[in-house]
C-alpha atoms as a PDB file:
ATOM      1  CA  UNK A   1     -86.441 129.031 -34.212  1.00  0.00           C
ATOM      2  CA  UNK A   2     -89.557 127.322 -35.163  1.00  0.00           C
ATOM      3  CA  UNK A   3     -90.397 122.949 -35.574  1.00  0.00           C
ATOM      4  CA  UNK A   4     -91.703 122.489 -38.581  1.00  0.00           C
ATOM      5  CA  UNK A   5     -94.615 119.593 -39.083  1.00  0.00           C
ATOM      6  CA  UNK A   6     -94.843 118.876 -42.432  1.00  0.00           C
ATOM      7  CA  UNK A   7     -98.544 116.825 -43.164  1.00  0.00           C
ATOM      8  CA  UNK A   8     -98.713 114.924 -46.719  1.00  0.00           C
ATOM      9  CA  UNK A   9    -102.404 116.415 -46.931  1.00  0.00           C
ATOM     10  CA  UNK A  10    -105.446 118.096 -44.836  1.00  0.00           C
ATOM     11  CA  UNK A  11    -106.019 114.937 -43.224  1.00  0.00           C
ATOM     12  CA  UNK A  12    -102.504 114.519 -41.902  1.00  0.00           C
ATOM     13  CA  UNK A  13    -102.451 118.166 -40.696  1.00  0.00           C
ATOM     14  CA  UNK A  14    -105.927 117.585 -38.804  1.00  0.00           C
ATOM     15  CA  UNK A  15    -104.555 114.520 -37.034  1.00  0.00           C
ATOM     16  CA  UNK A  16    -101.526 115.962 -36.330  1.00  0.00           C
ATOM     17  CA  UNK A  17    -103.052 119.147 -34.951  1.00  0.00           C
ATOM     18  CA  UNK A  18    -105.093 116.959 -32.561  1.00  0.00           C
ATOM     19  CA  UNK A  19    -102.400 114.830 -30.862  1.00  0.00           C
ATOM     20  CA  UNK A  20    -102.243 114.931 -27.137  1.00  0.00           C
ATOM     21  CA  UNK A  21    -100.365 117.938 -25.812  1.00  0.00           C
ATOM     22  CA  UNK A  22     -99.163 119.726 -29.605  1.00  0.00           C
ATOM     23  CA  UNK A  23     -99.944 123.114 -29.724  1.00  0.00           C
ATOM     24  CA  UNK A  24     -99.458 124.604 -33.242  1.00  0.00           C
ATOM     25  CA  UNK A  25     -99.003 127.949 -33.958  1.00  0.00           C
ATOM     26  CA  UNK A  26     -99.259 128.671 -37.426  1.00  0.00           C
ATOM     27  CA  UNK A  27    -100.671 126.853 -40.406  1.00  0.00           C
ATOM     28  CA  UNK A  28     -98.959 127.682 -43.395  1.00  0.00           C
ATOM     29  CA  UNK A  29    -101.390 125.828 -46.235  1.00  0.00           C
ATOM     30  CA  UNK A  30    -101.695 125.688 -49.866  1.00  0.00           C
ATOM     31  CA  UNK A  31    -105.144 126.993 -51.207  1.00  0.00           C
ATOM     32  CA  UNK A  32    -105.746 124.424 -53.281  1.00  0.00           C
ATOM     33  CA  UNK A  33    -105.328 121.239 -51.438  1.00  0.00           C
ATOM     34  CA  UNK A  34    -106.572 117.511 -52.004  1.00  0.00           C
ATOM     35  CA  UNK A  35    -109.304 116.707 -50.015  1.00  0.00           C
ATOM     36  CA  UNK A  36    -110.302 120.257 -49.002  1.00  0.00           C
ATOM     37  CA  UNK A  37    -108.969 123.765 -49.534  1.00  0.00           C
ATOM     38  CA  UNK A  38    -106.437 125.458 -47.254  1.00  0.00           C
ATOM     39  CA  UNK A  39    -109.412 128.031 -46.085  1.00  0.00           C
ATOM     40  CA  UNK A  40    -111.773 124.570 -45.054  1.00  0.00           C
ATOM     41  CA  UNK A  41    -109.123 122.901 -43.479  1.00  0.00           C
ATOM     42  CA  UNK A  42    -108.464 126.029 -41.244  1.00  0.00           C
ATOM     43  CA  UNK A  43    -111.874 126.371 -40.459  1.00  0.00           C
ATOM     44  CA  UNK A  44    -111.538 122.753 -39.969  1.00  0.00           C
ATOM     45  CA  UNK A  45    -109.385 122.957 -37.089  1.00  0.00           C
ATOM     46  CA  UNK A  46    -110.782 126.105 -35.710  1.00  0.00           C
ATOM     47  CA  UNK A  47    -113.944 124.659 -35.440  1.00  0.00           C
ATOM     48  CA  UNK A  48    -112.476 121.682 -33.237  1.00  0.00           C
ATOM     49  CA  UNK A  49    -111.260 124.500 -30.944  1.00  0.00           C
ATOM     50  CA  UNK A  50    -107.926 125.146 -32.332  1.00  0.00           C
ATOM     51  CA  UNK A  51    -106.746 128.560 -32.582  1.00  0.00           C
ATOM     52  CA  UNK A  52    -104.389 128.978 -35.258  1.00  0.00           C
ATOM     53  CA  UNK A  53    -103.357 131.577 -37.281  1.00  0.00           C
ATOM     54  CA  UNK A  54    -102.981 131.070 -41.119  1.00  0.00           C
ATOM     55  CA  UNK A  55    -100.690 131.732 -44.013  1.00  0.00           C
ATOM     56  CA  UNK A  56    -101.897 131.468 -47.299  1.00  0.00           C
ATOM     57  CA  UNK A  57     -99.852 130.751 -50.364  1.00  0.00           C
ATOM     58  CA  UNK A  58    -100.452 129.760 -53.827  1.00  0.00           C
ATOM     59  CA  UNK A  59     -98.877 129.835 -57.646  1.00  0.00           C
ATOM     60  CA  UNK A  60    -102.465 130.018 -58.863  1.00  0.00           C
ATOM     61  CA  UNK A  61    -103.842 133.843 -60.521  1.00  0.00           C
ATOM     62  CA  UNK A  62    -106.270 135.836 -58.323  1.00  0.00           C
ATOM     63  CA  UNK A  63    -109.710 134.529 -59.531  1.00  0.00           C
ATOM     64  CA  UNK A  64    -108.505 130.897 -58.812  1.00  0.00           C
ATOM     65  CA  UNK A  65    -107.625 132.208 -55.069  1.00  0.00           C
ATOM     66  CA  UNK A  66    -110.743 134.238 -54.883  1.00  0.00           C
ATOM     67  CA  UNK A  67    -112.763 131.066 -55.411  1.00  0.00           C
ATOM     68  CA  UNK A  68    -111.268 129.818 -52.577  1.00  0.00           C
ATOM     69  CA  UNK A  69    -112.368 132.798 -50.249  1.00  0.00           C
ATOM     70  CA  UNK A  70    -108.580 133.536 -49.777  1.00  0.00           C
ATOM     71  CA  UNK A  71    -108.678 136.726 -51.137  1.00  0.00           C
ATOM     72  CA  UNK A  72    -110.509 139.255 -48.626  1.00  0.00           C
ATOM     73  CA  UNK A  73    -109.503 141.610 -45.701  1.00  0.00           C
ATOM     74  CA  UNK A  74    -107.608 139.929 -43.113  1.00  0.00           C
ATOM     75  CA  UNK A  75    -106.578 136.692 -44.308  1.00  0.00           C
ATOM     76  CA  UNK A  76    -102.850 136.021 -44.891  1.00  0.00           C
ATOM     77  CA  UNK A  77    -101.631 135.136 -47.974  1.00  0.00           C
ATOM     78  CA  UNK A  78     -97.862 135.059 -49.957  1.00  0.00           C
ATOM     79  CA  UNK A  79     -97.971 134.716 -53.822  1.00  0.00           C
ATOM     80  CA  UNK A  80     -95.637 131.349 -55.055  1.00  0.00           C
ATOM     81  CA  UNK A  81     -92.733 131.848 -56.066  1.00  0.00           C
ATOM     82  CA  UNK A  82     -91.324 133.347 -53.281  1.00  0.00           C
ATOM     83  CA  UNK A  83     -87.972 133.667 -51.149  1.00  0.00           C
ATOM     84  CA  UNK A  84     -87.125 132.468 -48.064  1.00  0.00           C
ATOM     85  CA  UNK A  85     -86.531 136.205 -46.807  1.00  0.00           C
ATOM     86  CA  UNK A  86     -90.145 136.624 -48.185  1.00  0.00           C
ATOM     87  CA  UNK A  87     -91.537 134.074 -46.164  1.00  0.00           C
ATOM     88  CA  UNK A  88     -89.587 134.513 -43.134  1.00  0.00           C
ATOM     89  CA  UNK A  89     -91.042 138.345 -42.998  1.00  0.00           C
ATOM     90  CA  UNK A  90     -94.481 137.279 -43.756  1.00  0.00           C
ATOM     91  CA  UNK A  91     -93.943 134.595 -41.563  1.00  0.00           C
ATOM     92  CA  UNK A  92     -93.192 137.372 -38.876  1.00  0.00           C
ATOM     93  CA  UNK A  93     -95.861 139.530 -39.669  1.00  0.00           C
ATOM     94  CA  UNK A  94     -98.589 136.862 -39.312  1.00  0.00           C
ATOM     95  CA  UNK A  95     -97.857 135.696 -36.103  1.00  0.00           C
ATOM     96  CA  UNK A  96     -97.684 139.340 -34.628  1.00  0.00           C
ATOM     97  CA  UNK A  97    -101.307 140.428 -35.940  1.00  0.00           C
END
């Protein structure tokens, strides 16, 4: 039930976020990201006044993630490989915190 917007890279995902009249209500990111990590390209767009919530994922171990400030209380993330069910419940969960 959702339109996906898929963005080659941060960049993309910033202009998209910013055309006239889009409202976006979940990011669902890489952590490590050309350009900028998934956590600066959130605070990217929330400092330009969109609220979004975030998902998280990544293939990479913990202390790659951690680097990343990914890893803390609060912050959505989903470990790569992972099923569609997977993602559809985190999915859920995410957008009803």
């Amino acid at each position: 039930g959702f339109n996906v917007l898929e963005a080659g890279d941060p960049r993309d995902a910033v202009s998209m976020a910013l055309a006239p009249g889009r409202t976006i209500h979940l990011l669902l990111t890489d952590v490590v990201l050309p350009f900028m990590s998934g956590k600066e390209l959130q605070e990217k767009l929330r400092s330009m006044g969109i609220d979004i919530k975030t998902l998280f994922m990544s293939g990479f171990p913990a202390d790659i993630i951690a680097r990343h400030g990914v890893h803390r209380d609060g912050i959505h993330f989903i470990q790569k490989p992972f099923s569609l069910n997977a993602l559809a419940e985190k999915i859920r969960e995410v957008m009803e915190s």
